[in-house]
N, C-alpha and C. Protein backbone atom coordinates (compact mmCIF):
# COMPACT_ATOMS: atom_id res chain seq x y z
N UNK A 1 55.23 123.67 94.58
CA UNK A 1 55.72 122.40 94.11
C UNK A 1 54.54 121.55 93.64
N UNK A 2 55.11 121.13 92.65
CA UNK A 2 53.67 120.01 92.06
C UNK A 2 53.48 118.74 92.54
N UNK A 3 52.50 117.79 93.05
CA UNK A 3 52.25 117.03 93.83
C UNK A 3 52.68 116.43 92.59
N UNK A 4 52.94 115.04 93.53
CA UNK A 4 53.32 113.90 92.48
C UNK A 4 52.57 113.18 91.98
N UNK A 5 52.88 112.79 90.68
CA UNK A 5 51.77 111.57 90.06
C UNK A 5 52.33 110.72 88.81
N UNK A 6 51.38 109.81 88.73
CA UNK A 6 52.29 108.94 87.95
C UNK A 6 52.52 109.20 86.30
N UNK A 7 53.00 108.53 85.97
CA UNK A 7 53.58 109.10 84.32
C UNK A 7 52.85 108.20 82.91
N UNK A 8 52.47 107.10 83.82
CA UNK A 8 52.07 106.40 82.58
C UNK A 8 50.28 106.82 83.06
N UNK A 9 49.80 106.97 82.20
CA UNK A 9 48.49 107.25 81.22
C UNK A 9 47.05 106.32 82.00
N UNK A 10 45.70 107.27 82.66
CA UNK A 10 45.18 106.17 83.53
C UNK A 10 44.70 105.56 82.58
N UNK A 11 44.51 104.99 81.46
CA UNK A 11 43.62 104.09 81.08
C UNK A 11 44.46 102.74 80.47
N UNK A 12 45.70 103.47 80.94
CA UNK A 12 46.94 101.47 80.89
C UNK A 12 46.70 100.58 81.97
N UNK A 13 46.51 102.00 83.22
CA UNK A 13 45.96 100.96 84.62
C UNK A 13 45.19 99.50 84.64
N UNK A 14 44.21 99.86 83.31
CA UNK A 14 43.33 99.26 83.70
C UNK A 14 43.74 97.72 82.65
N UNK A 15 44.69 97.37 81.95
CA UNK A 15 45.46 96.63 81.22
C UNK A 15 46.13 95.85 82.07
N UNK A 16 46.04 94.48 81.43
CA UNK A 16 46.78 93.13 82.24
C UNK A 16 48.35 93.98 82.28
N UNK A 17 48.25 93.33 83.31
CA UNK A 17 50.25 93.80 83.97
C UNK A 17 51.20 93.55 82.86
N UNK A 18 50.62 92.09 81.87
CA UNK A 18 51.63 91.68 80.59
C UNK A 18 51.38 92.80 80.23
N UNK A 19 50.66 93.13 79.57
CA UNK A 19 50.18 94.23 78.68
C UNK A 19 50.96 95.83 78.56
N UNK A 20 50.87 95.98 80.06
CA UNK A 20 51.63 97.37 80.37
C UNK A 20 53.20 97.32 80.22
N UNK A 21 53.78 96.20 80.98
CA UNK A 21 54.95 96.02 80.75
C UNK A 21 55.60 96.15 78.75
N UNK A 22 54.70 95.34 77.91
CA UNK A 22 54.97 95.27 76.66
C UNK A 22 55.29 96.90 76.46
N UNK A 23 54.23 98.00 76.74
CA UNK A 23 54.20 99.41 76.28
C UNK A 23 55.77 99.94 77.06
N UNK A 24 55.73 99.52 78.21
CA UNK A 24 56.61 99.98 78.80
C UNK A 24 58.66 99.95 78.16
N UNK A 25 58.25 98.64 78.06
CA UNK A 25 59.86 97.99 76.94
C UNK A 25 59.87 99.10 76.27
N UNK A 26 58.85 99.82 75.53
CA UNK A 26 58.92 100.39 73.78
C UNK A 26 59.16 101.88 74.02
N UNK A 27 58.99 102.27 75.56
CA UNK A 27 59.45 103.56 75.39
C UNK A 27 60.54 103.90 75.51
N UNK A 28 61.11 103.70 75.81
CA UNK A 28 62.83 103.73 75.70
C UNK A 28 63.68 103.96 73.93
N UNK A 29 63.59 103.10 73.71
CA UNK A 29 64.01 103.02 72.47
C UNK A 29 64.80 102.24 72.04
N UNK A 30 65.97 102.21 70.44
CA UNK A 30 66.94 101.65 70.34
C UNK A 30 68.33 102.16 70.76
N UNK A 31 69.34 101.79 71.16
CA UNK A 31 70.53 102.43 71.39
C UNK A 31 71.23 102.36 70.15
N UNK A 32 72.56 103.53 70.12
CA UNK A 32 73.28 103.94 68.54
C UNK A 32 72.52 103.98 67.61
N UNK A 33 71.07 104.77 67.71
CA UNK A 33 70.40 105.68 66.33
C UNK A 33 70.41 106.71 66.42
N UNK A 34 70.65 107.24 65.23
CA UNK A 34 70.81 108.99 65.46
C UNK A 34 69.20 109.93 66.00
N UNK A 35 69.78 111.16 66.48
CA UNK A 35 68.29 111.48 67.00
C UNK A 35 67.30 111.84 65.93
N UNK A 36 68.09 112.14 64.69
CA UNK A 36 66.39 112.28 63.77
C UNK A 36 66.17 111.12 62.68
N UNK A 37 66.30 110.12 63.02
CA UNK A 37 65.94 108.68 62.52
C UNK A 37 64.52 108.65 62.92
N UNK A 38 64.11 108.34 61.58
CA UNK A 38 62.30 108.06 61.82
C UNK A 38 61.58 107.17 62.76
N UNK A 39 62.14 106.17 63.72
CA UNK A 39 62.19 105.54 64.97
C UNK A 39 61.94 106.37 65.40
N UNK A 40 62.55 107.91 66.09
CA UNK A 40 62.68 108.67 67.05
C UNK A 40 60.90 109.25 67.20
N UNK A 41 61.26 109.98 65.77
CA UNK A 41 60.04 110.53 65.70
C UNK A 41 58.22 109.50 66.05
N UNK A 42 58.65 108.61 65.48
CA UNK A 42 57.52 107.63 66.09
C UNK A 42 57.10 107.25 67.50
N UNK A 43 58.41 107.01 68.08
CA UNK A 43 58.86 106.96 69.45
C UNK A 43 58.14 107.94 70.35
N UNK A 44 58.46 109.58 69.57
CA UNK A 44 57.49 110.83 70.71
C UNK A 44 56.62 110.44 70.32
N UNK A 45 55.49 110.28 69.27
CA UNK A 45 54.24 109.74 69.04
C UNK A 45 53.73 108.47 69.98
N UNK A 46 54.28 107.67 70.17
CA UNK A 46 54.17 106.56 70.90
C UNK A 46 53.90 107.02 72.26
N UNK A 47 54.62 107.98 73.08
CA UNK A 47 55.24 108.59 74.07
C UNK A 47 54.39 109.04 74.95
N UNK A 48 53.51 110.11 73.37
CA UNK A 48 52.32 110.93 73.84
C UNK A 48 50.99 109.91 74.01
N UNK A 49 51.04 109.06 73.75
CA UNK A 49 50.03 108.10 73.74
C UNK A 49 49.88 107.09 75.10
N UNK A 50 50.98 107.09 75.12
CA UNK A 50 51.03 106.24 76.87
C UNK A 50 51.87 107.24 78.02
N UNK A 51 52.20 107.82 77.85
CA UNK A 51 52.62 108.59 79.14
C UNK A 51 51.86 110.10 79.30
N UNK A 52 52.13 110.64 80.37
CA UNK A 52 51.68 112.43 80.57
C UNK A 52 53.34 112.83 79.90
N UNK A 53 52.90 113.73 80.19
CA UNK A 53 53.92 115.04 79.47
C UNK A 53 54.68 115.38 80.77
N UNK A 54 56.35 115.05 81.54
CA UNK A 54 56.53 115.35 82.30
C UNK A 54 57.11 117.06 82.64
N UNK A 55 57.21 117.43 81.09
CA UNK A 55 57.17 119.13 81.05
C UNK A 55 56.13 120.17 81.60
N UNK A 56 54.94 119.61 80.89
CA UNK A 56 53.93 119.75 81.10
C UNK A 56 52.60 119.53 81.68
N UNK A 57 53.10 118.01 82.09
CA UNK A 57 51.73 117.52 83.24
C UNK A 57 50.32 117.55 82.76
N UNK A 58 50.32 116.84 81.73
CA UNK A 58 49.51 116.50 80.75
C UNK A 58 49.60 115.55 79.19
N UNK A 59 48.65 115.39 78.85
CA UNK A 59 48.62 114.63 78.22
C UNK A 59 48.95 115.11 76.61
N UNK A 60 50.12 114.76 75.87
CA UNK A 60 49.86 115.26 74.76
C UNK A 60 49.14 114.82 73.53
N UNK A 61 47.91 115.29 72.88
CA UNK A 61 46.53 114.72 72.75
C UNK A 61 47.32 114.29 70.93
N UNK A 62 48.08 114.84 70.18
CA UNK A 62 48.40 114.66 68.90
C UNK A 62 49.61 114.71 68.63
N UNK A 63 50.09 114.43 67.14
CA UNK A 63 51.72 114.16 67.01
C UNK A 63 52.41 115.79 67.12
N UNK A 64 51.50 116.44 66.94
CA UNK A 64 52.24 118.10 66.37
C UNK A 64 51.91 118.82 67.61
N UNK A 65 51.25 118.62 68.12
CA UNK A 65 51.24 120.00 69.72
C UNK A 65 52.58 120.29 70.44
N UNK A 66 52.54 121.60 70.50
CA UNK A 66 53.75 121.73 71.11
C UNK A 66 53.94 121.26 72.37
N UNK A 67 55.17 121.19 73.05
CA UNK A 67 55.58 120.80 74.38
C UNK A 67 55.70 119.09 74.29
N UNK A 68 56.51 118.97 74.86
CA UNK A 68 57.15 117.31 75.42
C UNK A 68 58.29 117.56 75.47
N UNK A 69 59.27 118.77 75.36
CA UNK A 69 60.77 118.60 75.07
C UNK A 69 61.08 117.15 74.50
N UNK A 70 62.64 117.09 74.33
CA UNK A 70 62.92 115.88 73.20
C UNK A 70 62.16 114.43 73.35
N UNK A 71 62.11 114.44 74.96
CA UNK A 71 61.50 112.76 74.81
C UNK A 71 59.61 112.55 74.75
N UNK A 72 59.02 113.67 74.60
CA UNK A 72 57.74 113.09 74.36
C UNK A 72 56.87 114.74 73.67
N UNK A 73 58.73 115.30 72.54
CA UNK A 73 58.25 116.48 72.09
C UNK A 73 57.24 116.08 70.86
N UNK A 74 56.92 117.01 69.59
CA UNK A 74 56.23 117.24 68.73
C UNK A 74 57.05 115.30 67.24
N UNK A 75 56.03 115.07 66.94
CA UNK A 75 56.87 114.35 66.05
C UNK A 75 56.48 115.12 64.67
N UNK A 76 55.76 115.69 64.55
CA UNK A 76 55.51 116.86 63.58
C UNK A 76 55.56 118.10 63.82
N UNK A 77 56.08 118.81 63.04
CA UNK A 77 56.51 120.58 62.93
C UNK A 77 55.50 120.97 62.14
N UNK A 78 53.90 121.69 62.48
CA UNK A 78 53.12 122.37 61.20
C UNK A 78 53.88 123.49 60.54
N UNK A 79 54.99 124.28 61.80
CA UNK A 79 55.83 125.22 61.14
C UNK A 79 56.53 124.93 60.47
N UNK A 80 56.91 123.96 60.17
CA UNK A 80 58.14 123.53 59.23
C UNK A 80 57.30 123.06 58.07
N UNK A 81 56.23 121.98 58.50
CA UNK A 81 55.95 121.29 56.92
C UNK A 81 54.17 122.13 56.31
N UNK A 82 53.79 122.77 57.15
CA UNK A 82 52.93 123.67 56.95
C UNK A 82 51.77 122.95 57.04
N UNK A 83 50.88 123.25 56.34
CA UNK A 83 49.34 122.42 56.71
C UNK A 83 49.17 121.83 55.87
N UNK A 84 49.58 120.25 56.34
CA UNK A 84 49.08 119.11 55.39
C UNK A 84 48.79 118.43 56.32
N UNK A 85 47.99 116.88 55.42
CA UNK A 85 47.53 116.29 56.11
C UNK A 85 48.08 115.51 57.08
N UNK A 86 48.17 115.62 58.22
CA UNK A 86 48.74 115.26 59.46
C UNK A 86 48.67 113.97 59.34
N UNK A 87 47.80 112.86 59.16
CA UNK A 87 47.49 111.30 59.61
C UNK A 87 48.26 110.80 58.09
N UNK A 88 48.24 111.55 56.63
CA UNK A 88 48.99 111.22 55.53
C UNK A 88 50.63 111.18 56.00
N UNK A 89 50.71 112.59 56.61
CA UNK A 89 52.63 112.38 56.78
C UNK A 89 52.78 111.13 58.17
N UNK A 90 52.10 111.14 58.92
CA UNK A 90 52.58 110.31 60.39
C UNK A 90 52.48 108.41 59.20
N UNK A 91 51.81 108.47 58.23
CA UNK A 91 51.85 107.33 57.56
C UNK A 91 52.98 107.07 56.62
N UNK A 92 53.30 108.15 56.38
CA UNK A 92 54.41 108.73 55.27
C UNK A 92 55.93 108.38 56.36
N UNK A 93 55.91 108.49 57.78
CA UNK A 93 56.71 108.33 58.78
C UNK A 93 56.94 106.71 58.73
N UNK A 94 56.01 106.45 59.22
CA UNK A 94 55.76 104.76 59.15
C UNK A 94 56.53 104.07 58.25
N UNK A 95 55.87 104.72 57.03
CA UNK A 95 56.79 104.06 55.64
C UNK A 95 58.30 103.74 55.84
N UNK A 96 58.55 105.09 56.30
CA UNK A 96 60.23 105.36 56.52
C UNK A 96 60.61 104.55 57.59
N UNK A 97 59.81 104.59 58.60
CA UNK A 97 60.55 103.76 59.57
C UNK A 97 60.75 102.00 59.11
N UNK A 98 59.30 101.36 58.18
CA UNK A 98 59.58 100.40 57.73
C UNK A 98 60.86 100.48 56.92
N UNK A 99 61.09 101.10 56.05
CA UNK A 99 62.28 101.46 55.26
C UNK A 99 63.49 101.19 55.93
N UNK A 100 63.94 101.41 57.45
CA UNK A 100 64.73 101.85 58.02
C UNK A 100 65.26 100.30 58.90
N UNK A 101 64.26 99.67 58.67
CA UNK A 101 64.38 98.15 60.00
C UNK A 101 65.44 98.03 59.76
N UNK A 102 66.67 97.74 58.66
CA UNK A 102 67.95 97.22 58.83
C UNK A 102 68.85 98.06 60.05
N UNK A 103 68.78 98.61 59.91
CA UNK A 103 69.13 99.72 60.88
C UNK A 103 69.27 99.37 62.67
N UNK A 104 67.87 98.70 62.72
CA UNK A 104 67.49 98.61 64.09
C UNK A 104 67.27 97.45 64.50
N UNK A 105 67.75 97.10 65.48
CA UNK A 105 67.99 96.34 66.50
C UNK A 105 66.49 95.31 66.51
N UNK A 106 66.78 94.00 65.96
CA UNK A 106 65.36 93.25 65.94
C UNK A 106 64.39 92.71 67.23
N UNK A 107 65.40 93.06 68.23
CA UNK A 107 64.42 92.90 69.68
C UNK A 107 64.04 94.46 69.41
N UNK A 108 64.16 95.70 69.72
CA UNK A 108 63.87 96.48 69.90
C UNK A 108 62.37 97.03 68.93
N UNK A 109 62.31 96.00 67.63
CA UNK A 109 61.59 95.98 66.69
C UNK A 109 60.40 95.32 67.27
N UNK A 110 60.80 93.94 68.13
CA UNK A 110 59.99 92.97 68.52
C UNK A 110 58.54 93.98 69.47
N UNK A 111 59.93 94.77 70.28
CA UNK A 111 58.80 95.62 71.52
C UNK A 111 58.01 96.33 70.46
N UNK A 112 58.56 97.45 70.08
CA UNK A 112 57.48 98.05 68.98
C UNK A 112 56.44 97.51 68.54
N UNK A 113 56.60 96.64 67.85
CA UNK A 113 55.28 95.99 67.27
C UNK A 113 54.31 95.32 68.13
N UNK A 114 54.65 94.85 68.84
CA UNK A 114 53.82 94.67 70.32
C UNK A 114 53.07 95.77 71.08
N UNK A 115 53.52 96.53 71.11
CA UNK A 115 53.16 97.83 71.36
C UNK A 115 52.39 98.52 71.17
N UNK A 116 52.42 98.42 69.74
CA UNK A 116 51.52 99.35 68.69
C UNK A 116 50.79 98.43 68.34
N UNK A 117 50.65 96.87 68.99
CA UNK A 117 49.46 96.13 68.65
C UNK A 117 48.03 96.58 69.67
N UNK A 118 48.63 96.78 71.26
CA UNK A 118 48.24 97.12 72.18
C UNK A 118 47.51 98.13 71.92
N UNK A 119 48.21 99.77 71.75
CA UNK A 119 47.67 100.68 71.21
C UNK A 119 46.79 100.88 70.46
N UNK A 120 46.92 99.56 69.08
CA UNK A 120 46.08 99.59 68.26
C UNK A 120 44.80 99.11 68.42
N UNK A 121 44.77 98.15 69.66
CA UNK A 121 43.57 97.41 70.11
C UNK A 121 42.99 97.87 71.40
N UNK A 122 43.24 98.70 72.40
CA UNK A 122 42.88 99.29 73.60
C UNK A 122 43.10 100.43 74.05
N UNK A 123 43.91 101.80 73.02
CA UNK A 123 43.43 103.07 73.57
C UNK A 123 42.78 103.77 73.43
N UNK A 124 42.17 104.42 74.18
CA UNK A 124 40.84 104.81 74.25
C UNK A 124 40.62 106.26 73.51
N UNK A 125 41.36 106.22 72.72
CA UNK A 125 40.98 107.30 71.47
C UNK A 125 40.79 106.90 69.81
N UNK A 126 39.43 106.47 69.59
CA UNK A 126 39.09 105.80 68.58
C UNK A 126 40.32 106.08 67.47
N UNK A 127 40.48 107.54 67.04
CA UNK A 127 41.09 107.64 65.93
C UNK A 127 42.90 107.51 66.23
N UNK A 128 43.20 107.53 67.52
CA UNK A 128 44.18 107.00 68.05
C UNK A 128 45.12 105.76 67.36
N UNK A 129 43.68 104.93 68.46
CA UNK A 129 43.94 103.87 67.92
C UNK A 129 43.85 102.98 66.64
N UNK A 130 42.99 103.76 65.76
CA UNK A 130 42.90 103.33 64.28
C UNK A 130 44.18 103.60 63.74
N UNK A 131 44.69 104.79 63.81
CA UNK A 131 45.88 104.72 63.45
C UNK A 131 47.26 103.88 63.89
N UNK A 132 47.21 103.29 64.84
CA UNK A 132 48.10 102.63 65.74
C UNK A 132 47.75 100.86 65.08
N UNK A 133 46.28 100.99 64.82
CA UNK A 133 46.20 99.55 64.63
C UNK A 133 46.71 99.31 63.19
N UNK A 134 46.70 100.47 62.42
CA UNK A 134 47.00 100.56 61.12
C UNK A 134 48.77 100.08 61.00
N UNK A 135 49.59 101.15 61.98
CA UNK A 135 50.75 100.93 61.63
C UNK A 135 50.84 99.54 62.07
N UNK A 136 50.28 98.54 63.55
CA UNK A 136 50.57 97.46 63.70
C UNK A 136 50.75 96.07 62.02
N UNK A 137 49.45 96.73 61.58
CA UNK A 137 49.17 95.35 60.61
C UNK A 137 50.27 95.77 59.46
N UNK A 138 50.79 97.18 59.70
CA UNK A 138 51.92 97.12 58.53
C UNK A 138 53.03 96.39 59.23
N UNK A 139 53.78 96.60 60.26
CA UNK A 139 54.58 96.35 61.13
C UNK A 139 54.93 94.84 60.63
N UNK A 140 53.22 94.27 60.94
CA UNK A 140 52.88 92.46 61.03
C UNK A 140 53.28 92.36 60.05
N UNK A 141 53.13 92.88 58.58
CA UNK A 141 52.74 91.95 56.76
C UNK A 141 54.04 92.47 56.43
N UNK A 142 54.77 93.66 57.05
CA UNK A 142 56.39 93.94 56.53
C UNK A 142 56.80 92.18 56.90
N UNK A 143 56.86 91.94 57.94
CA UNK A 143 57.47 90.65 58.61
C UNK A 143 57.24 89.45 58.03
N UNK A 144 55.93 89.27 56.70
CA UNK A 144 55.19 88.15 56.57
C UNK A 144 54.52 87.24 57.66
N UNK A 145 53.89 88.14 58.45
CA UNK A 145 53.27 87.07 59.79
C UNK A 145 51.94 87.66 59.48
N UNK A 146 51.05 87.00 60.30
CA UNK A 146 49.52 87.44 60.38
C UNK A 146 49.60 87.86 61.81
N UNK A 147 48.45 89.30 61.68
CA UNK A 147 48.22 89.81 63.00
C UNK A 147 47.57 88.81 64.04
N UNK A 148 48.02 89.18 65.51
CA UNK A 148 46.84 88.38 66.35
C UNK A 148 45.50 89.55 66.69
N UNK A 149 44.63 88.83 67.02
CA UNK A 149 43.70 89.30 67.03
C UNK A 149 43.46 89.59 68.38
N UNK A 150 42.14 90.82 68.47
CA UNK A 150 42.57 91.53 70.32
C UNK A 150 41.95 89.69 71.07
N UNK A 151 41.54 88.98 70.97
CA UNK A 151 41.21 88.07 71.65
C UNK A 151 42.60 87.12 71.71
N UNK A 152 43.18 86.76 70.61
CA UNK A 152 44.87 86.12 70.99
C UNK A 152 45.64 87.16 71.66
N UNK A 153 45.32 88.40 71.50
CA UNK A 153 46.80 89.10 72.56
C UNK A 153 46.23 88.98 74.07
N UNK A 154 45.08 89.22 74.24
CA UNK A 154 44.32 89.37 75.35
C UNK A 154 44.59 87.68 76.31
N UNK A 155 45.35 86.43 75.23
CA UNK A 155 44.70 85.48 75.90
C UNK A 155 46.30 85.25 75.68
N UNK A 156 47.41 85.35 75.33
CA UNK A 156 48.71 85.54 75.41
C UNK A 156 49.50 86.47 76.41
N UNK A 157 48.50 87.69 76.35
CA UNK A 157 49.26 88.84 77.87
C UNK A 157 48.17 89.09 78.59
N UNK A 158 47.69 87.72 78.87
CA UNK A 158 46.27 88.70 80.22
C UNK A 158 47.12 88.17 81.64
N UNK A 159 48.35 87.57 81.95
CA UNK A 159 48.65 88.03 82.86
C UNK A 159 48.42 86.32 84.07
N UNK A 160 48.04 85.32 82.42
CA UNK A 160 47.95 84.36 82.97
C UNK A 160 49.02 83.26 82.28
N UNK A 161 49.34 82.56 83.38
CA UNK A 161 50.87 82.01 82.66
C UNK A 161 50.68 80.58 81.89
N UNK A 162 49.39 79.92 82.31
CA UNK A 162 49.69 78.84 81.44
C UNK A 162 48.98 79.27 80.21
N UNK A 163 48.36 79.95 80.07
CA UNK A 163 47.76 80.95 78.25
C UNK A 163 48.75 81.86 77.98
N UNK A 164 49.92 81.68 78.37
CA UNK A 164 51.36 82.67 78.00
C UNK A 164 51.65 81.50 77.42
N UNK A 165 52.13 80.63 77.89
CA UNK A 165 52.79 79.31 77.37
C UNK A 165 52.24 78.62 76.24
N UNK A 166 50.90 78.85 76.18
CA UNK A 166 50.50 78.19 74.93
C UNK A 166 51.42 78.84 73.90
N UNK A 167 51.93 79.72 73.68
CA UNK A 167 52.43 80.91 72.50
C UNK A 167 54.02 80.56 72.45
N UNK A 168 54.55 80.60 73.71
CA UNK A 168 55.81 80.64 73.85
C UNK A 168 56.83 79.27 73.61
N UNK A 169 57.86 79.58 73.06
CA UNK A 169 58.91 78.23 73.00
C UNK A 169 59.35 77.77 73.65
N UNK A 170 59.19 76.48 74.18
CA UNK A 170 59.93 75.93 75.26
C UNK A 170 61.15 76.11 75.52
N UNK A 171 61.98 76.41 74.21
CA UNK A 171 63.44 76.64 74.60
C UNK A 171 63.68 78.29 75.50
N UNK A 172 62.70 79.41 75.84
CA UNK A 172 62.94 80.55 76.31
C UNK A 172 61.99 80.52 77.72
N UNK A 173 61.61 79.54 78.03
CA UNK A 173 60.79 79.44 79.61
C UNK A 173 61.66 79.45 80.82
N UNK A 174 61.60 80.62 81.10
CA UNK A 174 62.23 80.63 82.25
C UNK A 174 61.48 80.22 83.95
């Protein structure tokens, strides 16, 4: 029997509690999308990036390695689309998923992009996260907003509440 351990990824540990929670919302997903909606596929990408592999008990290091079964499987098939450039199609994904926002649920949009701001600014795989920070600032300029910068997210989710409040609307303070 395999000893137990935890699922989310050690280097979230070390992320303000806001912080983790944000990643946490985004793995789940949206409810009533079909399973091969370009969400999905982003979603296992996302998946492999903050959690282990509970198939496998490990980490899945890229979008195309095999193993994750459905919830943190391959978001690319090299058998299917053959050898191209991997970081061109996962951008080529992106596109589609921007394409797709009517579709999806605008809180569920909200977590995402939060998410992949995180990713884009603190995981600890340079080219990881270049790519993550990439889809964020598309995410941001689809929306017409300007990105925050890792020093505004850091000072919005570090986990301190009156630098939460600077950001937040008085009408949603609970």
């Amino acid at each position: 029997m395999n000893q137990p351990m935890p699922v989310i990824q050690e280097w979230i540990h070390a992320l303000p509690l806001m912080q983790q929670t944000v990643l946490l919302t985004a793995i789940r997903g949206p409810d009533g999308i079909g399973k091969y909606h370009p969400v999905k596929y982003l979603l296992r990408w996302f998946r492999r990036c903050t959690l282990y592999s509970a198939m496998d008990r490990r980490i899945l290091k890229t979008p195309f390695e095999d193993g994750g079964g459905s919830f943190t499987g391959p978001s690319f098939d090299i058998s299917r689309h053959g050898r191209v450039n991997v970081t061109t199609w996962m951008d080529e994904l992106a596109g589609e998923y921007l394409r797709s926002l009517d579709e999806l649920p605008h809180h569920f949009q909200m977590h995402f992009m939060h998410a992949a701001e995180i990713l884009g600014y603190k995981h600890p795989d340079a080219a990881v996260r270049a790519w993550w920070e990439k889809t964020y600032l598309r995410l941001v300029h689809d929306l017409h907003l300007w990105p925050e910068t890792v020093e505004q997210l850091d000072r919005r989710l570090g986990d301190n509440r009156s630098q939460w409040l600077e950001r937040n609307d008085p009408a949603t303070v609970a």
